[in-house]
Protein backbone atom coordinates (compact mmCIF):
# COMPACT_ATOMS: atom_id res chain seq x y z
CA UNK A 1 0.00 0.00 0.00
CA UNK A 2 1.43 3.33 -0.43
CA UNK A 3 1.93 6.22 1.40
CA UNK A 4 -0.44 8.22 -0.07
CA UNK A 5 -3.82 5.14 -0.36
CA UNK A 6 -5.50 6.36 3.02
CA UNK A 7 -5.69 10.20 1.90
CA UNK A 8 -6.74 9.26 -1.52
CA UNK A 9 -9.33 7.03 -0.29
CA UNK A 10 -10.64 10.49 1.71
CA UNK A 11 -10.18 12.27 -1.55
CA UNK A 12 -12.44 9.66 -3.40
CA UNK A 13 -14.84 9.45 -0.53
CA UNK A 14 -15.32 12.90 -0.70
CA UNK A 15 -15.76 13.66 -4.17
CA UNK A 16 -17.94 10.79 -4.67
CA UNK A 17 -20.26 11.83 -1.97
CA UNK A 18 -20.62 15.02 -3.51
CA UNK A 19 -21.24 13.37 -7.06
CA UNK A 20 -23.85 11.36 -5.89
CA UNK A 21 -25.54 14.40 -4.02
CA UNK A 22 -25.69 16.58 -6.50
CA UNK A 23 -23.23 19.04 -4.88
CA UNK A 24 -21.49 18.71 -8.08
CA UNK A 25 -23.61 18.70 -10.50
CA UNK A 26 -23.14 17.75 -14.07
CA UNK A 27 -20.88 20.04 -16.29
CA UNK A 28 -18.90 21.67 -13.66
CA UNK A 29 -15.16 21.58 -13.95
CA UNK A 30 -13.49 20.57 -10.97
CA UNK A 31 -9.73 21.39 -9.88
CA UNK A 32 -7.40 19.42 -8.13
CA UNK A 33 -6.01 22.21 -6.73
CA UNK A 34 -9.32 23.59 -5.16
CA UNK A 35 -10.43 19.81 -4.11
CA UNK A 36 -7.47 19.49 -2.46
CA UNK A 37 -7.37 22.75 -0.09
CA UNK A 38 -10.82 22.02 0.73
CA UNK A 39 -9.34 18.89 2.11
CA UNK A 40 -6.08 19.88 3.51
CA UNK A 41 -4.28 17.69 1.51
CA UNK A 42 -2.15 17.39 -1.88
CA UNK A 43 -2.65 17.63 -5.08
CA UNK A 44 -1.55 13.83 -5.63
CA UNK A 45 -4.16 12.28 -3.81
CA UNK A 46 -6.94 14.29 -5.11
CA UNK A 47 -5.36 13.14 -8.66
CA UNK A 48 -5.25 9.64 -7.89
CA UNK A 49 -8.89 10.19 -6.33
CA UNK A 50 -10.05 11.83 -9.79
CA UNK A 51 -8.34 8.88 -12.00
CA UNK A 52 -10.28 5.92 -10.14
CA UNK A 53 -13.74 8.39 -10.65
CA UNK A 54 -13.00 8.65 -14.48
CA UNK A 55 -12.69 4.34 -14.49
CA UNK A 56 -16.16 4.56 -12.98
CA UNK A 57 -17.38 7.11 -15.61
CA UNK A 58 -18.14 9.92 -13.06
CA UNK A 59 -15.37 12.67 -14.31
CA UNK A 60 -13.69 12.83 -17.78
CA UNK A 61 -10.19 14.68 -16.79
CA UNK A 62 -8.58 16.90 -19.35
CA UNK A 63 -4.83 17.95 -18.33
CA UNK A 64 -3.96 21.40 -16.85
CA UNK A 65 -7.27 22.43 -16.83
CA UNK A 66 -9.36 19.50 -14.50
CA UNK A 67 -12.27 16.98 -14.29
CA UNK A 68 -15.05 17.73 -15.85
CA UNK A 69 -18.71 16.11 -14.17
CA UNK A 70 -20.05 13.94 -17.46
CA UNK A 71 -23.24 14.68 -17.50
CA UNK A 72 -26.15 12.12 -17.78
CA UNK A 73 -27.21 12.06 -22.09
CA UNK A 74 -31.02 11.94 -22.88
CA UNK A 75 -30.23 8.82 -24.42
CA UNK A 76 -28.00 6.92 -21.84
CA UNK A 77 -30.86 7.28 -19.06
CA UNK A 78 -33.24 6.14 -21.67
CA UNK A 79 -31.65 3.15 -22.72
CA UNK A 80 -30.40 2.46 -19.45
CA UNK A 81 -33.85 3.06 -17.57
CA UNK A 82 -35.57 0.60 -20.22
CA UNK A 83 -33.57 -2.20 -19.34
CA UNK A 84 -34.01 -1.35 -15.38
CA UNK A 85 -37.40 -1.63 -15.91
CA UNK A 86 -37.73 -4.34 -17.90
CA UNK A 87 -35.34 -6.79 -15.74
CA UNK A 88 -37.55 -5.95 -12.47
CA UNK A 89 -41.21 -6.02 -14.27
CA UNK A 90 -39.82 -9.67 -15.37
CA UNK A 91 -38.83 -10.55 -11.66
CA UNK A 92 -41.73 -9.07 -10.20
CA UNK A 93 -43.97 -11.63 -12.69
CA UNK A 94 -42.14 -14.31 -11.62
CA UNK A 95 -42.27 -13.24 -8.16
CA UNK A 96 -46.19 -13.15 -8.57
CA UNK A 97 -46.90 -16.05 -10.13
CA UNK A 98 -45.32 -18.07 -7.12
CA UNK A 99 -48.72 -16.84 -5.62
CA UNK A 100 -49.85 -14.18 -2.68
CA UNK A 101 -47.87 -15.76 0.05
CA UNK A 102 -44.58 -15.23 -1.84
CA UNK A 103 -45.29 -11.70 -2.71
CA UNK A 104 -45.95 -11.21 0.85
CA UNK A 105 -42.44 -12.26 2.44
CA UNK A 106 -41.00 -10.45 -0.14
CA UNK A 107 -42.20 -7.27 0.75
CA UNK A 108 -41.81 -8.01 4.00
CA UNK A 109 -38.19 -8.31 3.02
CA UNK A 110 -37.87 -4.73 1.35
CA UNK A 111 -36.15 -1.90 2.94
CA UNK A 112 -38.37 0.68 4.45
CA UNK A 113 -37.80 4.70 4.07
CA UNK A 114 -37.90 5.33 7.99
CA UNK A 115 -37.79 8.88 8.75
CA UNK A 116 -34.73 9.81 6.67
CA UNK A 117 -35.59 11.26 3.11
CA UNK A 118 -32.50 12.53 2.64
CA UNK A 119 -30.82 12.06 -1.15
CA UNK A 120 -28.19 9.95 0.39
CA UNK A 121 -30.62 7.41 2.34
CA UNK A 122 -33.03 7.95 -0.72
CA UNK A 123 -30.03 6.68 -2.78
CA UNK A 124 -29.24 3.87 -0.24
CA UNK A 125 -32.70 2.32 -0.04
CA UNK A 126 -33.35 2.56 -3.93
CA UNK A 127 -30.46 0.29 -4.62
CA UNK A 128 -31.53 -2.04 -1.88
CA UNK A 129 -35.32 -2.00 -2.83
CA UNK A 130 -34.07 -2.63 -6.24
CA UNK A 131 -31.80 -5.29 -6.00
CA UNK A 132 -33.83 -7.24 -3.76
CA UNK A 133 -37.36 -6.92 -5.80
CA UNK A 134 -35.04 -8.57 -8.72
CA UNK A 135 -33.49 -11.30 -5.98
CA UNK A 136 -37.04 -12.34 -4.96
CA UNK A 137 -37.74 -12.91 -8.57
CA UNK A 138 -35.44 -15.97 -8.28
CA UNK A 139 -32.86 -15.73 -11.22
CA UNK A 140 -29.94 -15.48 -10.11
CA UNK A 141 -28.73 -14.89 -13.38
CA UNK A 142 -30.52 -11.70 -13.88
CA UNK A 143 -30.01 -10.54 -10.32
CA UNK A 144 -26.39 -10.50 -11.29
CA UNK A 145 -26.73 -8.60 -14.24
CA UNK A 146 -29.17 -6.17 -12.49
CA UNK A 147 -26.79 -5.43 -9.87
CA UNK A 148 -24.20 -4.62 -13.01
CA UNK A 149 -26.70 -2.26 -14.57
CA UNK A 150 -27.01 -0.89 -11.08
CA UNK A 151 -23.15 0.04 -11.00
CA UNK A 152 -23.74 1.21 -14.43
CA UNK A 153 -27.17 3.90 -13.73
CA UNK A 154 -25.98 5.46 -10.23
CA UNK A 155 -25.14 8.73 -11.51
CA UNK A 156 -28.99 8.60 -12.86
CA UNK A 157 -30.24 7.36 -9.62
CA UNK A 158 -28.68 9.74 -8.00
CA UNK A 159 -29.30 12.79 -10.05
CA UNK A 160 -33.06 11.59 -9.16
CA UNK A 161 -32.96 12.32 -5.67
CA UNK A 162 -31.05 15.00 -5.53
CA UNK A 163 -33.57 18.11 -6.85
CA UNK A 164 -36.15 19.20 -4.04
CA UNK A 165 -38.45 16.68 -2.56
CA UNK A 166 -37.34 13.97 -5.58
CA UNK A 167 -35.92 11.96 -2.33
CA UNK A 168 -39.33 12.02 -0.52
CA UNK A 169 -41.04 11.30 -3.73
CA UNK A 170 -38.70 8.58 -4.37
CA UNK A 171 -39.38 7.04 -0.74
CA UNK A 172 -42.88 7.50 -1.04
CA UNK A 173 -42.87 5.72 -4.21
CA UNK A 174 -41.14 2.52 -3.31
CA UNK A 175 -43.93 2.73 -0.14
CA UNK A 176 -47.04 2.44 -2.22
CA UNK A 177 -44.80 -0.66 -4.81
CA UNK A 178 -44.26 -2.57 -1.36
CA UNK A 179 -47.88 -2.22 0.05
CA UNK A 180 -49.11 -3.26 -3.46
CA UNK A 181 -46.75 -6.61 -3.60
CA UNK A 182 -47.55 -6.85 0.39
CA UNK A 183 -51.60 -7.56 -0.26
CA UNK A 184 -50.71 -9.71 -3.85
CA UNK A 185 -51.82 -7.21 -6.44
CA UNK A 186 -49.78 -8.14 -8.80
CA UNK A 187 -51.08 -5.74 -11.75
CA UNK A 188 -51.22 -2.31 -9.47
CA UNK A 189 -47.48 -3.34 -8.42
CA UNK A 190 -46.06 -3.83 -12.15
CA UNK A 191 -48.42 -0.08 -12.97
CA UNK A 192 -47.10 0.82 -9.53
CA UNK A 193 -43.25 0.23 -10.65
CA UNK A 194 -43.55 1.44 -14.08
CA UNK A 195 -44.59 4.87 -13.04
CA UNK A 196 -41.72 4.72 -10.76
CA UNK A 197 -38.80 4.22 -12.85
CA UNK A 198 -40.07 6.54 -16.14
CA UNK A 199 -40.56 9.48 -13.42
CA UNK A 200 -37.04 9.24 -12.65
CA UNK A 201 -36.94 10.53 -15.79
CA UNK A 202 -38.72 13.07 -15.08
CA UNK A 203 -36.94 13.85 -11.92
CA UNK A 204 -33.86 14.73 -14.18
CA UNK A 205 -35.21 16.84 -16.32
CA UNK A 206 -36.25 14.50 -19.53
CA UNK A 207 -39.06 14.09 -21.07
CA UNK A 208 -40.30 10.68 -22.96
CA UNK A 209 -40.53 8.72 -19.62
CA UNK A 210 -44.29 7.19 -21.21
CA UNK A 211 -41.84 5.63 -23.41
CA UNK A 212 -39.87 3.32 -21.80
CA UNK A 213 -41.84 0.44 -22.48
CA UNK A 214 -43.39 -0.24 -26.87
CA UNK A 215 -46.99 0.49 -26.77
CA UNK A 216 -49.26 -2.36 -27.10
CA UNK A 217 -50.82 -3.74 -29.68
């Protein structure tokens, strides 16, 4: 390990946090220089803090000058959104056609908002409440690639919660899917979770959230 892994760690902590947050919010060019003094630290940790950040597709660093926030496309969240949706509407079937009783343990299994709407704890339960809804469809093949697409959508999860009241909404949101999968309304849940993920489209700004799943025929 070297001497400088425990300060970049901070570095990454802290810039992360404020990624997810919103505190820096796509398009803003950050400095190493400024990142650093906030911190009390070098520039070299802040650098090696920025480098791991651009591997996870948060910052896209340009020399001399900083890291700039990439900014969620229109058509990433789209895309990526679409499959979201589509992998849990399949796992909740499957989770409903095991019957009533299985819907209900599994909602007695899904994380609960508490008292906390903050974006962070929004964040935090969304990914649970996620994950797990896909887990309890029993694929464990999906589940893995869910939690992949997870990795992959955080910076549009978290760009979700981070306006005014999006966390509450959020919450509130994954209440009313849990209470519908609690009594074994399967239908209201799947209308129930498909209103949920296209208005985290809305949340950021897009429009076209209607259109994340083909009309039917």
């Amino acid at each position: 390990m070297t001497p400088s892994k425990p300060t970049a760690d901070r570095a990454y902590t802290h810039v992360r946090e404020r990624l997810l947050d919103g505190r820096y919010p796509g398009g803003e060019l950050l400095s190493e220089r400024g990142v650093a003094t906030e911190l009390g630290l070098s520039n070299t940790p802040v650098r090696e803090a920025f480098l791991r950040l651009q591997a996870e597709g948060f910052l896209r660093l340009y020399p001399k000058r900083g890291a700039l926030v990439v900014p969620v496309t229109p058509g990433e969240a789209h895309a990526v959104l679409q499959a979201r949706l589509l992998m849990e509407l399949f796992a909740l079937d499957a989770l409903a056609a095991r019957g009533p009783e299985a819907m209900r343990a599994a909602a007695e299994a899904l994380p609960q908002a508490g008292d906390d709407a903050s974006p962070k704890r929004a964040l935090d339960v969304a990914r649970a409440f996620h994950t797990q809804l896909v887990q309890a469809g029993g694929n464990p093949v999906l589940a893995r690639l869910y939690e992949t697409l997870w990795d992959q959508q955080i910076r549009i999860a978290a760009a979700s919660t981070a306006g005014p009241g999006h966390a509450a909404d959020d919450l509130g949101e994954h209440t009313a899917i849990t209470e519908a999968i609690r009594r074994g309304d399967g239908p209201t849940a799947r209308e129930l979770l498909t209103r949920h993920v296209s208005a985290v489209l809305q949340r950021i700004g897009l429009a076209g959230g209607s259109a994340l799943l083909p009309p039917v025929a």
